[in-house]
N, C-alpha and C. Protein backbone atom coordinates (compact mmCIF):
# COMPACT_ATOMS: atom_id res chain seq x y z
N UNK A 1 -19.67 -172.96 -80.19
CA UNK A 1 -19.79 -174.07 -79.28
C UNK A 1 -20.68 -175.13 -79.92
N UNK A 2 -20.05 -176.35 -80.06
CA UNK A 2 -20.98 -177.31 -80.41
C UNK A 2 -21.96 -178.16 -79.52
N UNK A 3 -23.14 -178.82 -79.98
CA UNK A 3 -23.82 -179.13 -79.01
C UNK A 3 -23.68 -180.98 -79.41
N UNK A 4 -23.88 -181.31 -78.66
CA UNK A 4 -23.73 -182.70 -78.10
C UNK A 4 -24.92 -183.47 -79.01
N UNK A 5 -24.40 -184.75 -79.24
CA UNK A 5 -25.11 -185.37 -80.18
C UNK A 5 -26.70 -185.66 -79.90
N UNK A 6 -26.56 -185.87 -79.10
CA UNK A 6 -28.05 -186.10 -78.19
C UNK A 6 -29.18 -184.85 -77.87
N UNK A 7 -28.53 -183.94 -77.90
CA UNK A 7 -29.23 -182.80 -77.98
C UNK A 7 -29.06 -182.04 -79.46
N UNK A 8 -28.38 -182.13 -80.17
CA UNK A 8 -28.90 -182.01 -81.35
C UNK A 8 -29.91 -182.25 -82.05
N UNK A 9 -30.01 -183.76 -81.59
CA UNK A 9 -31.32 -184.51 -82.46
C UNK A 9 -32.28 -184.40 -81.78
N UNK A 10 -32.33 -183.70 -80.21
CA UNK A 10 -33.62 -183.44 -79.67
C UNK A 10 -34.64 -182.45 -80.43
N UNK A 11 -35.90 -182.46 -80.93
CA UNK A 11 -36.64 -182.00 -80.53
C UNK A 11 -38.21 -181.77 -79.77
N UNK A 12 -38.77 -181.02 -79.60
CA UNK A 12 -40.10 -181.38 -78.31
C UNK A 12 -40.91 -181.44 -79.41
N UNK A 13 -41.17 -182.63 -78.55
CA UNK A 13 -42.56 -183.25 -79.07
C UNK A 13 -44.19 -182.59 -79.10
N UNK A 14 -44.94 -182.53 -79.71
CA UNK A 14 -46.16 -181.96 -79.28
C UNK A 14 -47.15 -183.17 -78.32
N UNK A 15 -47.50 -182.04 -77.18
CA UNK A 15 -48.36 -183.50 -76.18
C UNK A 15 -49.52 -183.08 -76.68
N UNK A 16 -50.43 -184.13 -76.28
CA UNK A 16 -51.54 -184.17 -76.21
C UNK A 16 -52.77 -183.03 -76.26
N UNK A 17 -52.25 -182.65 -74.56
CA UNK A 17 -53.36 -181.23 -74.21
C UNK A 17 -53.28 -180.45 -74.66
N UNK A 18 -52.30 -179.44 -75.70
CA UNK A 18 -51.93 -178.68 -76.24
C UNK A 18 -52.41 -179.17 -77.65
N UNK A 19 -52.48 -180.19 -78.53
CA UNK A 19 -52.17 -180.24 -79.70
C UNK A 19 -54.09 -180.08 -80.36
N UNK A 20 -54.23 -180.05 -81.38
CA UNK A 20 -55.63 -179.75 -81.72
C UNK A 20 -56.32 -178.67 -81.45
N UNK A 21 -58.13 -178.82 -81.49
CA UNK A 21 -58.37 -177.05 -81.62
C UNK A 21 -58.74 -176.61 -79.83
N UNK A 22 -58.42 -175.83 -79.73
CA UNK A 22 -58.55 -175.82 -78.15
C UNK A 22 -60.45 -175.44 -77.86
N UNK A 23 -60.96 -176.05 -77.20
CA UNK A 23 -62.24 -175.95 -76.49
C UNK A 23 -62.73 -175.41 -75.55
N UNK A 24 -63.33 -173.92 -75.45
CA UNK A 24 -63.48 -173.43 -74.23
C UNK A 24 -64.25 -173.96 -72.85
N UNK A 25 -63.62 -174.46 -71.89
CA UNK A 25 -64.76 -175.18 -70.88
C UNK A 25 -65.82 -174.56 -70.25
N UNK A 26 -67.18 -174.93 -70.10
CA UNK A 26 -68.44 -174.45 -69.60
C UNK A 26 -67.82 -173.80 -68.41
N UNK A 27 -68.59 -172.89 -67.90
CA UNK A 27 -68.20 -172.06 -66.85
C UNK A 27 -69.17 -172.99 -65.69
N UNK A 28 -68.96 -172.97 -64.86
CA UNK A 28 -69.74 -173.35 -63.36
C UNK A 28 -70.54 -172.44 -62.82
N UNK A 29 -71.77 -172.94 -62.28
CA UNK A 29 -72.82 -171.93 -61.97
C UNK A 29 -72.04 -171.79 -60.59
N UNK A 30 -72.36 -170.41 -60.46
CA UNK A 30 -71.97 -169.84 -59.24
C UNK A 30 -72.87 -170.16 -58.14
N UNK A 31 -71.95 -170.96 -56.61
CA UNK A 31 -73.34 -170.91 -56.32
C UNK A 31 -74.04 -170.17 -55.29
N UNK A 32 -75.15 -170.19 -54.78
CA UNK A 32 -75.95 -169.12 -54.17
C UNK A 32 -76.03 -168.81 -52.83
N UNK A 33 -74.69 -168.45 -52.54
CA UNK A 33 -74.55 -167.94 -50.86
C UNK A 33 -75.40 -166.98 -50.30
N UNK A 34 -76.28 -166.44 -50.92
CA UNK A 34 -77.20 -165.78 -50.05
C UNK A 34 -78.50 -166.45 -49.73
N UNK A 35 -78.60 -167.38 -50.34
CA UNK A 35 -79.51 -168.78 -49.92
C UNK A 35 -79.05 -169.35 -48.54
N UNK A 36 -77.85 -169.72 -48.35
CA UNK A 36 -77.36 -170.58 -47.14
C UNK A 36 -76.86 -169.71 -46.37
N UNK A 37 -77.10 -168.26 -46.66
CA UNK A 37 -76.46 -166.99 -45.63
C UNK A 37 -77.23 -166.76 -44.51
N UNK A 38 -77.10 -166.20 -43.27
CA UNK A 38 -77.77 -166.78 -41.88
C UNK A 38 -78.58 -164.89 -42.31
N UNK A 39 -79.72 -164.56 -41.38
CA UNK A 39 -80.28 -163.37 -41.36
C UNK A 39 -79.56 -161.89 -41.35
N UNK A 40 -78.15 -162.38 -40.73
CA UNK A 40 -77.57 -161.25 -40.96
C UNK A 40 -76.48 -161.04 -41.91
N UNK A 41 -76.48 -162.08 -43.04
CA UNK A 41 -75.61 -162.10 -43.86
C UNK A 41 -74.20 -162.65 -44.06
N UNK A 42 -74.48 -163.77 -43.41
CA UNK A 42 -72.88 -164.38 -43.44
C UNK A 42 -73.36 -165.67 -44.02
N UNK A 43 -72.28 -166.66 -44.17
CA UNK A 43 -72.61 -167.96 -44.36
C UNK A 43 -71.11 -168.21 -43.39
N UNK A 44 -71.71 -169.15 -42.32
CA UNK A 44 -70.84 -169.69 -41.28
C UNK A 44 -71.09 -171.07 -41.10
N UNK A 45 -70.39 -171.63 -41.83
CA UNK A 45 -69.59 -173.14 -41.74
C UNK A 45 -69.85 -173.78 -41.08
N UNK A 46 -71.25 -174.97 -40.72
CA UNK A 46 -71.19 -176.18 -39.66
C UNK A 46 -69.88 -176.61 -38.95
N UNK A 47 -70.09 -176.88 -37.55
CA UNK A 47 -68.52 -177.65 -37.02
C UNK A 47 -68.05 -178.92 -37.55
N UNK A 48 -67.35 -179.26 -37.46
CA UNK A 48 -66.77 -180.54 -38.27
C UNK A 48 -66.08 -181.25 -37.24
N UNK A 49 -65.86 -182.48 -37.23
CA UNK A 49 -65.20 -183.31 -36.37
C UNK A 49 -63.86 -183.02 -35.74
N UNK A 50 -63.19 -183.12 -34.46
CA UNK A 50 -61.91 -182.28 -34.68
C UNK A 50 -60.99 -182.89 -35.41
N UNK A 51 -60.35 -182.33 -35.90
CA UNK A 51 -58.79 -182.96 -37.12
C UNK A 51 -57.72 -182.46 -36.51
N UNK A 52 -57.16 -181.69 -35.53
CA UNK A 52 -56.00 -181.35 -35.55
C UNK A 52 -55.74 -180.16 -35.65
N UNK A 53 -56.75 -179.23 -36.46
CA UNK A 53 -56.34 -178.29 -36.71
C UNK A 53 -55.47 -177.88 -37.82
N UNK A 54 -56.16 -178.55 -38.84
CA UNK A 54 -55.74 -178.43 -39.72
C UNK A 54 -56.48 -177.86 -41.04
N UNK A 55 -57.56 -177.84 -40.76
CA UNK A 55 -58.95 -177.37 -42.05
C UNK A 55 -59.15 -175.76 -41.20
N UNK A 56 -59.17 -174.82 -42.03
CA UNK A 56 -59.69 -173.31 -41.63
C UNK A 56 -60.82 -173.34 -42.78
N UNK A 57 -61.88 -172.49 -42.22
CA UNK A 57 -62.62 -172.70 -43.30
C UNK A 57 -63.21 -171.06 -43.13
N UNK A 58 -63.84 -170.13 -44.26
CA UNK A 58 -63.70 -168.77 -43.97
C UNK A 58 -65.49 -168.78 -43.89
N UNK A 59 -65.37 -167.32 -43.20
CA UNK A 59 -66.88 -166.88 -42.55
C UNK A 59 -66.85 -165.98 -44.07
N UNK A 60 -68.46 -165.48 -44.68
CA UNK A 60 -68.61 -165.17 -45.87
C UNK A 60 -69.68 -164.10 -45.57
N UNK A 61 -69.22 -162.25 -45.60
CA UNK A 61 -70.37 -161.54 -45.61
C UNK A 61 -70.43 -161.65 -47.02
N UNK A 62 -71.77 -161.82 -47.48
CA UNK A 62 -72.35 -162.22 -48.97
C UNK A 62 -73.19 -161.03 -49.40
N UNK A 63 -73.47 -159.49 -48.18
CA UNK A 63 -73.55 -158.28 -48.54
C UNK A 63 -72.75 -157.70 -49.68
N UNK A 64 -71.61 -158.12 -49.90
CA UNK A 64 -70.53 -157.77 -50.67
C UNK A 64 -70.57 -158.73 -51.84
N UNK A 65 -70.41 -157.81 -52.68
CA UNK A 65 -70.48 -158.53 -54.16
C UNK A 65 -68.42 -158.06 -54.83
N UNK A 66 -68.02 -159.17 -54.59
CA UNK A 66 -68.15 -160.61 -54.68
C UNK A 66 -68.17 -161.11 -52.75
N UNK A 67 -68.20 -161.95 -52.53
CA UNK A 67 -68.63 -162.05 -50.99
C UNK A 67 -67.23 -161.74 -50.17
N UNK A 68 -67.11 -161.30 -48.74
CA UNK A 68 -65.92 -160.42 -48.34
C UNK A 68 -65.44 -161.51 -47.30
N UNK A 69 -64.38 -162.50 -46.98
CA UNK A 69 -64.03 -162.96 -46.09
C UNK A 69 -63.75 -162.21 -44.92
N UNK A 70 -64.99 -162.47 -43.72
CA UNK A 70 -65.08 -161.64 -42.30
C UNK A 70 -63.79 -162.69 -41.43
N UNK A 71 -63.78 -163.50 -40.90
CA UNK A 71 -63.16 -164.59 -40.39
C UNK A 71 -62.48 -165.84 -40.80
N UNK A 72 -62.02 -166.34 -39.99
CA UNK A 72 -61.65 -167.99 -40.24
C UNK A 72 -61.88 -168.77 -39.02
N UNK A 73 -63.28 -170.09 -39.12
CA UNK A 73 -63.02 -170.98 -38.00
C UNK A 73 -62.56 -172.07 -38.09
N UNK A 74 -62.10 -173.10 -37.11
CA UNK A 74 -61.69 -173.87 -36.79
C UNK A 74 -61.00 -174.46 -35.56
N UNK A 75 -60.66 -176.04 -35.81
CA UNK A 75 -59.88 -176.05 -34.51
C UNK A 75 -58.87 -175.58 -33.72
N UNK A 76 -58.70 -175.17 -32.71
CA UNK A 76 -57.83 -174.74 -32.04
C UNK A 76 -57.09 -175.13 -30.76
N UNK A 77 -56.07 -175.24 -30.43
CA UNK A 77 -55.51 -175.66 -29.24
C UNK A 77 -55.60 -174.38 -28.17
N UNK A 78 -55.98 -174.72 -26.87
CA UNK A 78 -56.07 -173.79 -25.84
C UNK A 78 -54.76 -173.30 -25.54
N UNK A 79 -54.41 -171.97 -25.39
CA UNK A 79 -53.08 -171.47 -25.03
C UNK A 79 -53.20 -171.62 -23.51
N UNK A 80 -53.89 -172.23 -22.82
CA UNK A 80 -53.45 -171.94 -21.19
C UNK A 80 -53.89 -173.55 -20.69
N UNK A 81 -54.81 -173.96 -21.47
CA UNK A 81 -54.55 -175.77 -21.25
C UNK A 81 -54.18 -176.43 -21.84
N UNK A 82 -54.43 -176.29 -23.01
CA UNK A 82 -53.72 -177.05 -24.18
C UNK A 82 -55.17 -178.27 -24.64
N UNK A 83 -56.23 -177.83 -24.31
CA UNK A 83 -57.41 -178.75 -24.74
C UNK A 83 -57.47 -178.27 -26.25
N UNK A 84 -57.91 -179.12 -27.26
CA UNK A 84 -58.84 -178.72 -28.40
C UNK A 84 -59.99 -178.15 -28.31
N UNK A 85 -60.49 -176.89 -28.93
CA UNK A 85 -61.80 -176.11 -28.58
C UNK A 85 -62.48 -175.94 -30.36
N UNK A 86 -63.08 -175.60 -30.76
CA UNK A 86 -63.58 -174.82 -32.13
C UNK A 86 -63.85 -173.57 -32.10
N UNK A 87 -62.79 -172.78 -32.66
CA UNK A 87 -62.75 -171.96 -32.59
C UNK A 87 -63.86 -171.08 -33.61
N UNK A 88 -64.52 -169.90 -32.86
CA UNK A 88 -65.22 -169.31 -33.92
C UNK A 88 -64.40 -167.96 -34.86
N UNK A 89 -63.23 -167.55 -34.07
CA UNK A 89 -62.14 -166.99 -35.03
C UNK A 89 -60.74 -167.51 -34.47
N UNK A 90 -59.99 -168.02 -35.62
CA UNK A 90 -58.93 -168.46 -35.21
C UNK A 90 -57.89 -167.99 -34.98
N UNK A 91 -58.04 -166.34 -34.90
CA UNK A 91 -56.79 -165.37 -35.22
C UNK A 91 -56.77 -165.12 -33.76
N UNK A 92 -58.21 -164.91 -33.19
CA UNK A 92 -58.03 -163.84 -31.91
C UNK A 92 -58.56 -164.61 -30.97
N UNK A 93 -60.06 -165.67 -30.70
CA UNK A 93 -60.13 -166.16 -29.92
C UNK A 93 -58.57 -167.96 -29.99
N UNK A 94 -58.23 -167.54 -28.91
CA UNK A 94 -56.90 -168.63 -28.41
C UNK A 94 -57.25 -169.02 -27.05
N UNK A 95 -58.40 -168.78 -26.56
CA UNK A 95 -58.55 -169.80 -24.94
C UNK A 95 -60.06 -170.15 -25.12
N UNK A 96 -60.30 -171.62 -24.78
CA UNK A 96 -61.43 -172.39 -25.34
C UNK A 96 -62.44 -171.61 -24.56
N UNK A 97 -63.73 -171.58 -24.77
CA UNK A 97 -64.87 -170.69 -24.10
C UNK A 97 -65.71 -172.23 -23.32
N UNK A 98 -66.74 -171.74 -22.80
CA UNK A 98 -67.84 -172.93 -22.09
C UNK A 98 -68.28 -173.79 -22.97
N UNK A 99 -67.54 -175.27 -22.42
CA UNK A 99 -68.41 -176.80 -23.62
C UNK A 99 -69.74 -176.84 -23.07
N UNK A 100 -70.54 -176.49 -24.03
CA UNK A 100 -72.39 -176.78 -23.51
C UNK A 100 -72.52 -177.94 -23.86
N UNK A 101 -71.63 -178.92 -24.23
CA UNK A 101 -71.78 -180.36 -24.35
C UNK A 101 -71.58 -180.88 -23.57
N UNK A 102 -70.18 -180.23 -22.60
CA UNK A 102 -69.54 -181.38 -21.72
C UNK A 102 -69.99 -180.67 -20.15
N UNK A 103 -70.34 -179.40 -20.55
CA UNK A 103 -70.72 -178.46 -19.24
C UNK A 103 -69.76 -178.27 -18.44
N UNK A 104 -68.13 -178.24 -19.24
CA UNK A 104 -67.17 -178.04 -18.35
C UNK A 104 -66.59 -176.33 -18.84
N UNK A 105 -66.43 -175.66 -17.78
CA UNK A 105 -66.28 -174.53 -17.93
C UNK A 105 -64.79 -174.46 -18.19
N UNK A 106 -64.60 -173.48 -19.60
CA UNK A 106 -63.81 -173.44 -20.35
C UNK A 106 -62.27 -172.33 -19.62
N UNK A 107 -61.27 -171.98 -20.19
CA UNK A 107 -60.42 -171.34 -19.75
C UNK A 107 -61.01 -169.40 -19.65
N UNK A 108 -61.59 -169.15 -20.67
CA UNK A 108 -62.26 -168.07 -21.17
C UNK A 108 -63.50 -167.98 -20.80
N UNK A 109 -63.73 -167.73 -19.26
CA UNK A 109 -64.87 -167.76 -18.89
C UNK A 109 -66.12 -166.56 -19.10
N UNK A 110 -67.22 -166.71 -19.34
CA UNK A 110 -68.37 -165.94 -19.86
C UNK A 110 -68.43 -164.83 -18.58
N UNK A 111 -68.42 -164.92 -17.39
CA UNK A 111 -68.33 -163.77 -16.53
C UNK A 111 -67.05 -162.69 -16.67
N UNK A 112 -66.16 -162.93 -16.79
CA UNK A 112 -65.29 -161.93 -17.19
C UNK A 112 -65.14 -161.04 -18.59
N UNK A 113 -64.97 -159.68 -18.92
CA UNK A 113 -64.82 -159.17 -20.19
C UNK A 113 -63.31 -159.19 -20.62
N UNK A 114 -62.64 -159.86 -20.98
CA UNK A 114 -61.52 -159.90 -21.23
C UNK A 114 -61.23 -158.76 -22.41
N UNK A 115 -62.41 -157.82 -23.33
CA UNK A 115 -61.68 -157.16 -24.19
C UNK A 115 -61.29 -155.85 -23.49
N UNK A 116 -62.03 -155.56 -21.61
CA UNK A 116 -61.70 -154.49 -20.85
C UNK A 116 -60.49 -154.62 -20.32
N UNK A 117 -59.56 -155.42 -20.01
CA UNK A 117 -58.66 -155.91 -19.22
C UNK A 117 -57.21 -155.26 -20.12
């Protein structure tokens, strides 16, 4: 089978990033999550403005070498109102709890045990 004129005369070029002696890059200091880890060993993520629900950001036991992702928080939509809440796990809590900002009592109210039910 013959090949076509144009691909005959192809061949690859050498680029740039590849060509010359290759340079190993400095490594990055690791940095020190047991500094910003709370007393019992996590590092848990300031709230952030709401977005949508679109940023998860993970909870960090830093007991564990290398550190062990416990959670994920973020925003969340209420499954029984449909308000935006911040969630402190986004897997399992799904109904907003009490705004101590707005002092409006949430779907997931603090008098009931919902993990007995």
């Amino acid at each position: 089978m013959t090949q076509p004129a144009w691909l005959a005369n192809w061949q690859p070029q050498p680029t740039n990033h590849r060509s010359g002696p290759q340079v190993e890059p400095k490594p990055k200091p690791a940095p020190n999550l047991k500094a910003a880890a709370n007393p019992y060993g996590f590092v848990i993520p300031q709230r952030w403005p709401q977005d949508g629900g679109t940023r998860r950001e993970p909870v960090l036991d830093v007991v564990f070498d290398p550190p062990r992702v416990v959670r994920h928080v973020g925003w969340k939509k209420c499954m029984r109102c449909g308000k935006w809440f911040f969630s402190e796990d986004v897997a399992r809590l799904r109904m907003c709890d009490e705004m101590s900002a707005t002092g409006v009592l949430g779907c997931r109210r603090k008098d009931v045990d919902y993990d007995l039910l």
